[in-house]
PDB file of N, CA and C in Angstrom:
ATOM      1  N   UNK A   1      -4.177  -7.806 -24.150  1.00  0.00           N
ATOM      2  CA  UNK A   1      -4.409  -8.844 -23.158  1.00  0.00           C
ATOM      3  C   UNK A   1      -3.366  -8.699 -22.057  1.00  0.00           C
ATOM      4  N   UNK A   2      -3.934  -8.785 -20.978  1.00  0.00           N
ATOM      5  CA  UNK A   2      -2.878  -8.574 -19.325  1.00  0.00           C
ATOM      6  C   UNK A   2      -2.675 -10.060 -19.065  1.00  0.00           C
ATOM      7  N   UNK A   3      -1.429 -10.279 -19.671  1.00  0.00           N
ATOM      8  CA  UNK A   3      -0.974 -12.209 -19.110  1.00  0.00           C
ATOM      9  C   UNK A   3      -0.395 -11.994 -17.804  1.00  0.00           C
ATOM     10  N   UNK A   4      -0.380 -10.388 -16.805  1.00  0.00           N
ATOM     11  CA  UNK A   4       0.288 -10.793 -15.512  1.00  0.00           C
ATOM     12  C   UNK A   4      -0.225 -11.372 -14.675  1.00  0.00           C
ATOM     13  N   UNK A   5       0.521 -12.170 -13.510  1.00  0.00           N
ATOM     14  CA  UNK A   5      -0.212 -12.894 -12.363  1.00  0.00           C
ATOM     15  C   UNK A   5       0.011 -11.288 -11.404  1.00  0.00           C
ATOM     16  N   UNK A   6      -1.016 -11.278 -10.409  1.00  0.00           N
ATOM     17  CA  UNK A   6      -0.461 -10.486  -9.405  1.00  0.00           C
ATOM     18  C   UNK A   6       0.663 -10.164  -9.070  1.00  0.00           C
ATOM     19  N   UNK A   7       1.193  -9.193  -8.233  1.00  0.00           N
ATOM     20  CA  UNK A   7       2.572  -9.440  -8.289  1.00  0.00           C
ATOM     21  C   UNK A   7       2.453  -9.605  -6.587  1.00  0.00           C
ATOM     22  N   UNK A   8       3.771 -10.417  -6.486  1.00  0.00           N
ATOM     23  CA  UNK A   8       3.737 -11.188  -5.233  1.00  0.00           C
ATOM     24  C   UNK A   8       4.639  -9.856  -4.434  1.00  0.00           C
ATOM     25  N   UNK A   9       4.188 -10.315  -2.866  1.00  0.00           N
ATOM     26  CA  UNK A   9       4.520  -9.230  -1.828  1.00  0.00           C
ATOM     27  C   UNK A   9       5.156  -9.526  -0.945  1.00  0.00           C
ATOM     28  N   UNK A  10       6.177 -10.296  -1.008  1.00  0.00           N
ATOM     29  CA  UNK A  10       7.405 -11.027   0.233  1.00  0.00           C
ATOM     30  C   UNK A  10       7.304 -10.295   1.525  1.00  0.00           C
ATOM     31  N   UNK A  11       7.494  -9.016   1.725  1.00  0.00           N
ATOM     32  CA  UNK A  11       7.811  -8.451   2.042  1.00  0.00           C
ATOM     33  C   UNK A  11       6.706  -7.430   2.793  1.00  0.00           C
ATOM     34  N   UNK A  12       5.176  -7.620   2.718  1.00  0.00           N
ATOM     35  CA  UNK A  12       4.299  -7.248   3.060  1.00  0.00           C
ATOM     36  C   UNK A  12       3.792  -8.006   4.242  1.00  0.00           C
ATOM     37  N   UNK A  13       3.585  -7.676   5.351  1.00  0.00           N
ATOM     38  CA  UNK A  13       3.013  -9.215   6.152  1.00  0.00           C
ATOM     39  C   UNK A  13       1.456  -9.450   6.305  1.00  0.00           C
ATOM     40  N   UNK A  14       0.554  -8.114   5.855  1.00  0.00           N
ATOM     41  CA  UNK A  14      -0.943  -7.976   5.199  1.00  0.00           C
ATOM     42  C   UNK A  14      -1.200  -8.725   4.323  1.00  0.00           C
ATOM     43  N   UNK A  15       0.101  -8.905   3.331  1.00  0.00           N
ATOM     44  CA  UNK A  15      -1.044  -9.965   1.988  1.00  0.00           C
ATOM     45  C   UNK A  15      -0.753 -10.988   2.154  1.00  0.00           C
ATOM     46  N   UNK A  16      -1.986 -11.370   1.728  1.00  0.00           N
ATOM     47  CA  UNK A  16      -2.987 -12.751   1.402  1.00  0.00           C
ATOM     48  C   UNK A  16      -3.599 -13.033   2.824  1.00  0.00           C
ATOM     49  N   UNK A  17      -3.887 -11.761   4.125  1.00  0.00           N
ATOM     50  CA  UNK A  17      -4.948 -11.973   4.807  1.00  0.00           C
ATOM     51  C   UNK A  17      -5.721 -11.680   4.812  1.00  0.00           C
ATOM     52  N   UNK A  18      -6.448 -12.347   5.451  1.00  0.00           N
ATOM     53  CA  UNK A  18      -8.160 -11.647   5.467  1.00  0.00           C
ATOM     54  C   UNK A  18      -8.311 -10.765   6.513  1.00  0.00           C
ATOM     55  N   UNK A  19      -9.202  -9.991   6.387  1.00  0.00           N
ATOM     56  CA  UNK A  19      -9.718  -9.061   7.966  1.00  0.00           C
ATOM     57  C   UNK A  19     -10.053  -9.863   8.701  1.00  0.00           C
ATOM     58  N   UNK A  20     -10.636 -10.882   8.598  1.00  0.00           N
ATOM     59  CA  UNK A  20     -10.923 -12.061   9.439  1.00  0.00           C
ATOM     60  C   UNK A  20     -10.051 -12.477  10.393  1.00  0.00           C
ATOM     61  N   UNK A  21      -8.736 -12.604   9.148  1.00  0.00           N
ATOM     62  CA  UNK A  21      -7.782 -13.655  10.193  1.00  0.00           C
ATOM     63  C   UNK A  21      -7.267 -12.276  11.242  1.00  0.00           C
ATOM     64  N   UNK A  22      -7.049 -11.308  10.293  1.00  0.00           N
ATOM     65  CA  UNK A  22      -6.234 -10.326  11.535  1.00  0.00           C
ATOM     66  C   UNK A  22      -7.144 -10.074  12.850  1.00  0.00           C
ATOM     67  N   UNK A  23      -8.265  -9.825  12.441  1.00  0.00           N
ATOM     68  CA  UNK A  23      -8.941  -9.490  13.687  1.00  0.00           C
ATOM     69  C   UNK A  23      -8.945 -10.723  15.011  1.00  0.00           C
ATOM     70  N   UNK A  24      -9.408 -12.060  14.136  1.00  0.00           N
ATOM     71  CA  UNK A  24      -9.290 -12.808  15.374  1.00  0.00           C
ATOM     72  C   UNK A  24      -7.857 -12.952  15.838  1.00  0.00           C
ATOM     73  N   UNK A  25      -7.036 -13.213  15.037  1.00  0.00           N
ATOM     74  CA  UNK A  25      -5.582 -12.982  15.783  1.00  0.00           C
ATOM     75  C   UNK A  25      -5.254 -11.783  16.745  1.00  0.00           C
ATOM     76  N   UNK A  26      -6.135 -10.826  16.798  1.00  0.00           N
ATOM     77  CA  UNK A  26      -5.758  -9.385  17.575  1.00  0.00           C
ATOM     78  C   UNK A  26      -6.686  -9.726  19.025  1.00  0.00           C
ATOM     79  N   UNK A  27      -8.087 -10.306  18.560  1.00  0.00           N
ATOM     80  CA  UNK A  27      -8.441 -11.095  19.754  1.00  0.00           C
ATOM     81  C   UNK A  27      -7.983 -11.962  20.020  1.00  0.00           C
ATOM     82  N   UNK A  28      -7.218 -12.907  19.919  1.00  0.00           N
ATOM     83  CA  UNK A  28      -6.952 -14.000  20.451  1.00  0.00           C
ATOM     84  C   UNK A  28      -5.736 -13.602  21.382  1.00  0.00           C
ATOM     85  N   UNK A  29      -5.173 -12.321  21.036  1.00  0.00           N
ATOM     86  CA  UNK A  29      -3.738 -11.896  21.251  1.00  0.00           C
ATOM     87  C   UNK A  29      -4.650 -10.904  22.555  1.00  0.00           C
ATOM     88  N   UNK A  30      -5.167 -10.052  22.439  1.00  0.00           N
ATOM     89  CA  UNK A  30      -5.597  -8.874  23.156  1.00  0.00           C
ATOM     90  C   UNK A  30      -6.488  -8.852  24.050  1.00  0.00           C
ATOM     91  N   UNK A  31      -7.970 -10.065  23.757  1.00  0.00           N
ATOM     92  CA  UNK A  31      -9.244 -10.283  24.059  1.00  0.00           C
ATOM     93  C   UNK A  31      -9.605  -8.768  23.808  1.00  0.00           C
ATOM     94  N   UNK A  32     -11.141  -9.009  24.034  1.00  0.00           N
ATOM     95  CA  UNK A  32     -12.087  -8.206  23.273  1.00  0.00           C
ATOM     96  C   UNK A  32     -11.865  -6.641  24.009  1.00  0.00           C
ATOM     97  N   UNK A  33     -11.482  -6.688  25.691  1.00  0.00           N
ATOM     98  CA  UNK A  33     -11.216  -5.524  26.211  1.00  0.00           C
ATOM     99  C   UNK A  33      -9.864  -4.873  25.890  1.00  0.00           C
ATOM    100  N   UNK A  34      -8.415  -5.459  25.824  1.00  0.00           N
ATOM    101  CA  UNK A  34      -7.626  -5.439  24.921  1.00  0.00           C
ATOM    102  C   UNK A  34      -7.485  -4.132  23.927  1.00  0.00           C
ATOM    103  N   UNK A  35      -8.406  -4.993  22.973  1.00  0.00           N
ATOM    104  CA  UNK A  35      -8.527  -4.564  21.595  1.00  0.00           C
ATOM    105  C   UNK A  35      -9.197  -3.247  21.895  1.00  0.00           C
ATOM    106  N   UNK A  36     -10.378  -2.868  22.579  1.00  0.00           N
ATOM    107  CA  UNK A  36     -11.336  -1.851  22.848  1.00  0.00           C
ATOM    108  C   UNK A  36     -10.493  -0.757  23.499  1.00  0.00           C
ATOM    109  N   UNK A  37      -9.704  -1.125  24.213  1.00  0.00           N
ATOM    110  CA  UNK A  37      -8.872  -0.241  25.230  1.00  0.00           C
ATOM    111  C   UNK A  37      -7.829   0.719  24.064  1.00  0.00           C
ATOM    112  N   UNK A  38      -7.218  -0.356  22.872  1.00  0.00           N
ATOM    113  CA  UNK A  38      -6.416   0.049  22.176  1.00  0.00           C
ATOM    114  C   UNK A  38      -7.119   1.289  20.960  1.00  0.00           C
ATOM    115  N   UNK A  39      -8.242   0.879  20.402  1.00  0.00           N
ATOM    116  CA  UNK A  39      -9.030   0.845  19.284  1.00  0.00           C
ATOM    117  C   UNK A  39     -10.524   1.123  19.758  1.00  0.00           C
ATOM    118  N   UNK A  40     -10.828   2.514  20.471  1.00  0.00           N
ATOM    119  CA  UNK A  40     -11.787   2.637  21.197  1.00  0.00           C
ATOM    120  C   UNK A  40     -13.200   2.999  20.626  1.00  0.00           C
ATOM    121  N   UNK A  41     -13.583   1.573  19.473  1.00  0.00           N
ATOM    122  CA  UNK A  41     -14.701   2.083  18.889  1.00  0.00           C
ATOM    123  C   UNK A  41     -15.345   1.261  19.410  1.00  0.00           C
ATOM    124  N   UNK A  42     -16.887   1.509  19.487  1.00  0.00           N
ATOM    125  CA  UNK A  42     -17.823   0.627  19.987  1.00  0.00           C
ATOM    126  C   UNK A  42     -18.220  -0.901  19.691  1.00  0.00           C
ATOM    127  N   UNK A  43     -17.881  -1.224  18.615  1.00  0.00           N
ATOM    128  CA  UNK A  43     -17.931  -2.447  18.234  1.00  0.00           C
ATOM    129  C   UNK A  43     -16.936  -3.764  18.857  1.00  0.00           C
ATOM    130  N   UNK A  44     -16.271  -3.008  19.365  1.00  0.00           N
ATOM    131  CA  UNK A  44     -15.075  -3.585  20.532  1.00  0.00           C
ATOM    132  C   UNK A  44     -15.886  -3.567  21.575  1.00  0.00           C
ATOM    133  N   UNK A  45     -16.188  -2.541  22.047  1.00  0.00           N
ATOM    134  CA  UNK A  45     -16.451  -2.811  23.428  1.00  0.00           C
ATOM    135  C   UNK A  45     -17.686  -3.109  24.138  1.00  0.00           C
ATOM    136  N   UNK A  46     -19.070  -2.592  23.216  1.00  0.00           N
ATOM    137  CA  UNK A  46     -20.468  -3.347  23.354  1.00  0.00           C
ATOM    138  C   UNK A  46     -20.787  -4.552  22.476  1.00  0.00           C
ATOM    139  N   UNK A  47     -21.266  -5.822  23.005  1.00  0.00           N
ATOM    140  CA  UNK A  47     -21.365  -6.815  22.720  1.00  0.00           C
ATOM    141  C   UNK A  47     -20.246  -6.940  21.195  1.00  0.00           C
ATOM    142  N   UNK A  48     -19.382  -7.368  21.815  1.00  0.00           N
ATOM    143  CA  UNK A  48     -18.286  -7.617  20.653  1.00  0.00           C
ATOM    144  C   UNK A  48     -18.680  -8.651  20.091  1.00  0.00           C
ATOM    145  N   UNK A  49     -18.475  -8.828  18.880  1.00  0.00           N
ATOM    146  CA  UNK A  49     -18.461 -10.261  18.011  1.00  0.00           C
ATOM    147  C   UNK A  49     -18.133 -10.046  16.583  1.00  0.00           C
ATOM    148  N   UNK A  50     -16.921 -11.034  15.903  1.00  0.00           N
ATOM    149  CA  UNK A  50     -16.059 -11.336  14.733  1.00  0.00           C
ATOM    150  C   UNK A  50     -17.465 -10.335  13.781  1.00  0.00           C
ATOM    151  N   UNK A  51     -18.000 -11.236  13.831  1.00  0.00           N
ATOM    152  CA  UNK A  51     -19.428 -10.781  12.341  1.00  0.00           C
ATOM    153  C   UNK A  51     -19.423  -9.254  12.400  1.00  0.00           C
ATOM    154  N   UNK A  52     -20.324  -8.806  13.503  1.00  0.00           N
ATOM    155  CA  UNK A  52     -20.320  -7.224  13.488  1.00  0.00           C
ATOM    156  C   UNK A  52     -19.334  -6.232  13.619  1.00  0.00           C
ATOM    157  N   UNK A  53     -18.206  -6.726  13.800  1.00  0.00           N
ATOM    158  CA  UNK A  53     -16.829  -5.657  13.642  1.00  0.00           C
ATOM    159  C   UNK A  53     -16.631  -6.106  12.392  1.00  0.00           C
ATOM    160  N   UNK A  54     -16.440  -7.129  11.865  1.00  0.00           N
ATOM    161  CA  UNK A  54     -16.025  -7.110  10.339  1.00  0.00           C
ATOM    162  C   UNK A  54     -17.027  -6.106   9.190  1.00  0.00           C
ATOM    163  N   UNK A  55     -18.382  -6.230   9.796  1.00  0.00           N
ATOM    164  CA  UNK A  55     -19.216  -4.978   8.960  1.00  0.00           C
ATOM    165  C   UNK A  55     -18.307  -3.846   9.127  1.00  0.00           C
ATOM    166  N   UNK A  56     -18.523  -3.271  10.570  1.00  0.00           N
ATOM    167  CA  UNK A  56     -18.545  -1.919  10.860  1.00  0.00           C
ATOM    168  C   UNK A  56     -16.367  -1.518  10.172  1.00  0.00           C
ATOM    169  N   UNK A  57     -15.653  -2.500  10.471  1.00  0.00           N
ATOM    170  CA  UNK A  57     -14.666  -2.379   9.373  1.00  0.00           C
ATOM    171  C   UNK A  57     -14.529  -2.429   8.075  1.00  0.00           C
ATOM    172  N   UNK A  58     -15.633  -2.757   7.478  1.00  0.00           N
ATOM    173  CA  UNK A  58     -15.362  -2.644   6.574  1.00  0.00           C
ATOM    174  C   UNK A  58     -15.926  -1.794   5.705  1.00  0.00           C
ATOM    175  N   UNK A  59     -16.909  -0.803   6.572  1.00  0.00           N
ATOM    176  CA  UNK A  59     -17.697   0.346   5.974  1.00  0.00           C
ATOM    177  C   UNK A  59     -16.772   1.464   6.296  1.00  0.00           C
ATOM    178  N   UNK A  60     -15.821   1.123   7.603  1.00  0.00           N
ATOM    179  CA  UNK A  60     -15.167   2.197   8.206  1.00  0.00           C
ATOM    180  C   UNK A  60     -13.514   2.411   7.796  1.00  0.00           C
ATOM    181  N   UNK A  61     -12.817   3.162   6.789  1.00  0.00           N
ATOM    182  CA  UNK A  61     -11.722   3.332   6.541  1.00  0.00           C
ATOM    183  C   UNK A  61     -10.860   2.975   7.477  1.00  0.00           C
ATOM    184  N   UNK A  62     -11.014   4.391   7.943  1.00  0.00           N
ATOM    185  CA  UNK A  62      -9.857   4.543   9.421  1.00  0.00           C
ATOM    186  C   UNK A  62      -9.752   3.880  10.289  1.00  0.00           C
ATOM    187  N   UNK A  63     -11.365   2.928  10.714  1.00  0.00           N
ATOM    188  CA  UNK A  63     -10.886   1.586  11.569  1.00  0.00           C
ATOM    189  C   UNK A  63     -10.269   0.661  11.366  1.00  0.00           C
ATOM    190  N   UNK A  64     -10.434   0.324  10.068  1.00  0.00           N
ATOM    191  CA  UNK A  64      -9.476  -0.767   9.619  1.00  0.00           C
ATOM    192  C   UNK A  64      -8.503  -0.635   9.254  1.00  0.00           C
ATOM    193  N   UNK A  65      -7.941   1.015   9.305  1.00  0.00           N
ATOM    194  CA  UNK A  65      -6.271   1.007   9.380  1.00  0.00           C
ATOM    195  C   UNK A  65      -5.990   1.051  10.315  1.00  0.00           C
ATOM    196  N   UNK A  66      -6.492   1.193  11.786  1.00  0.00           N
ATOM    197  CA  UNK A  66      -5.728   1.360  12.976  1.00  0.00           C
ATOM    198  C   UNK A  66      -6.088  -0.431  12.867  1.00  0.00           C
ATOM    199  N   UNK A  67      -6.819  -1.206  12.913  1.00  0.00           N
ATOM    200  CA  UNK A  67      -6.549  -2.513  13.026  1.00  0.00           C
ATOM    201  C   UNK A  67      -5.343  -3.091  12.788  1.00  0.00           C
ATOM    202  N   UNK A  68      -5.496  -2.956  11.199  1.00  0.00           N
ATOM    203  CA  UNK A  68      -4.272  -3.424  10.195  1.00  0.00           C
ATOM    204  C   UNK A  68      -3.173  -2.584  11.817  1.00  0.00           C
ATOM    205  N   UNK A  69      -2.808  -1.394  11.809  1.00  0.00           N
ATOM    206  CA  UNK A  69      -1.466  -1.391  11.977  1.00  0.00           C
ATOM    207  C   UNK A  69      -1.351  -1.349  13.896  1.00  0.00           C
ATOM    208  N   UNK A  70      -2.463  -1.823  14.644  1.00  0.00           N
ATOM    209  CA  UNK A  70      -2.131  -2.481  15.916  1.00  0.00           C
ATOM    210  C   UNK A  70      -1.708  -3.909  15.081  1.00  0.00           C
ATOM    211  N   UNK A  71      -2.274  -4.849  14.084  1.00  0.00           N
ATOM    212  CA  UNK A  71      -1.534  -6.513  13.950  1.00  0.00           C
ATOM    213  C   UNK A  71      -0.602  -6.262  13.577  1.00  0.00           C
ATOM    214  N   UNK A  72       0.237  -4.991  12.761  1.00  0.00           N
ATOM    215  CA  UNK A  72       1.442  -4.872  12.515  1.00  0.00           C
ATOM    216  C   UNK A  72       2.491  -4.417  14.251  1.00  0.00           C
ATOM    217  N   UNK A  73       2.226  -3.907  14.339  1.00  0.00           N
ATOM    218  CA  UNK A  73       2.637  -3.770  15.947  1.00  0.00           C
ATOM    219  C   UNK A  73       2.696  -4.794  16.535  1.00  0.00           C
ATOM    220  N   UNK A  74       1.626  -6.084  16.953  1.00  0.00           N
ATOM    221  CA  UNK A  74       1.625  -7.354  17.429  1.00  0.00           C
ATOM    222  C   UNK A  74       2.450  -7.957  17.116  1.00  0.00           C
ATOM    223  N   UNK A  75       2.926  -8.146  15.584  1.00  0.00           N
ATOM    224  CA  UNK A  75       3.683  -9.291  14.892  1.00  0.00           C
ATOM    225  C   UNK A  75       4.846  -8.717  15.753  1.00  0.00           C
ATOM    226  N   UNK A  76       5.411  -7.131  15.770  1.00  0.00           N
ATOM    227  CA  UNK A  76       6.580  -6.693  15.917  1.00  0.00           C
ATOM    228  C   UNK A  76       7.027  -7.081  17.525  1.00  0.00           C
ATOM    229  N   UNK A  77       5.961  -6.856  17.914  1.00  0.00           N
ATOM    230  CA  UNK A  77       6.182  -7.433  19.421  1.00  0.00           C
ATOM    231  C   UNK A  77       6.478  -8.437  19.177  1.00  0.00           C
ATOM    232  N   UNK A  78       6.002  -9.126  19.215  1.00  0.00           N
ATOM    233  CA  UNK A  78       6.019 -10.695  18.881  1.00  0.00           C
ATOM    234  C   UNK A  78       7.438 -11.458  19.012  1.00  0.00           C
ATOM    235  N   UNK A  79       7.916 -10.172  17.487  1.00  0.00           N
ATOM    236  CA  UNK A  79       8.642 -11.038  16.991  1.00  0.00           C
ATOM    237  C   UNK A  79      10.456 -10.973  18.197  1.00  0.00           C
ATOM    238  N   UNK A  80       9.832  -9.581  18.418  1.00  0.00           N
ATOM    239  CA  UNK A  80      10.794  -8.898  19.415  1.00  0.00           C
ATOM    240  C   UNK A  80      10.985  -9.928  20.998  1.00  0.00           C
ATOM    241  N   UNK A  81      10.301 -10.503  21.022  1.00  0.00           N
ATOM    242  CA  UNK A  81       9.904 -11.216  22.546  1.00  0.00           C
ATOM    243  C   UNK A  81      10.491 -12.206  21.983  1.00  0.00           C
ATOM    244  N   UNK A  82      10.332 -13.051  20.941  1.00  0.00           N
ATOM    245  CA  UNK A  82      11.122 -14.594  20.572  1.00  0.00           C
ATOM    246  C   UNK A  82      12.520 -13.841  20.215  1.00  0.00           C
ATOM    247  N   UNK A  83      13.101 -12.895  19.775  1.00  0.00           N
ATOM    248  CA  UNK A  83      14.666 -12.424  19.740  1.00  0.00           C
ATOM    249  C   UNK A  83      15.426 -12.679  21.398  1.00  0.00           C
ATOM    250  N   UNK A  84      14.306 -12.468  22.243  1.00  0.00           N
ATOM    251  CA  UNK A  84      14.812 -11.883  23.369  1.00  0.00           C
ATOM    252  C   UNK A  84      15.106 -13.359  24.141  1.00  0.00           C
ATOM    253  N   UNK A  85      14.201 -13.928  24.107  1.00  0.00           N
ATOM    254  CA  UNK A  85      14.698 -15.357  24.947  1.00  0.00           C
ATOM    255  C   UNK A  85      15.428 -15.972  24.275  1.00  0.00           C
TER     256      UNK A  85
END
């Protein structure tokens, strides 16, 4: 019998999100041209919408690692811009 709980990831800033949340956070951060400019697959840039990029990510490996690591980049900005003021 496996009595472990998951093991927790302090230190990860991916877990416990959804593709959901990252993506709209990358739009909300980038807008849809943004994101397309960065991440030049079609689902960005013809009729964009949350629903049909979350398919096409999630059939598509490599898109959803350049996602994942443009929101890792964002946070870093981010976090770099609140150091600075």
């Amino acid at each position: 019998m496996n009595d472990q709980a998951p093991k927790e990831q302090p230190r990860n800033p991916l877990h416990g999100l959804t593709l959901e949340a990252i993506l709209t956070a990358l739009v909300d951060h980038y807008g849809w041209d943004g994101l397309g400019e960065r991440i030049p697959v079609r689902c960005f840039n013809i009729d964009p919408s949350i629903p049909s990029s979350l398919r096409f990510l999630r059939k598509t490996p490599w898109a959803r690692e350049k996602v994942e690591g443009l929101y890792l980049f964002m946070l870093r900005e981010e976090r770099r811009a609140g150091r600075g003021s």
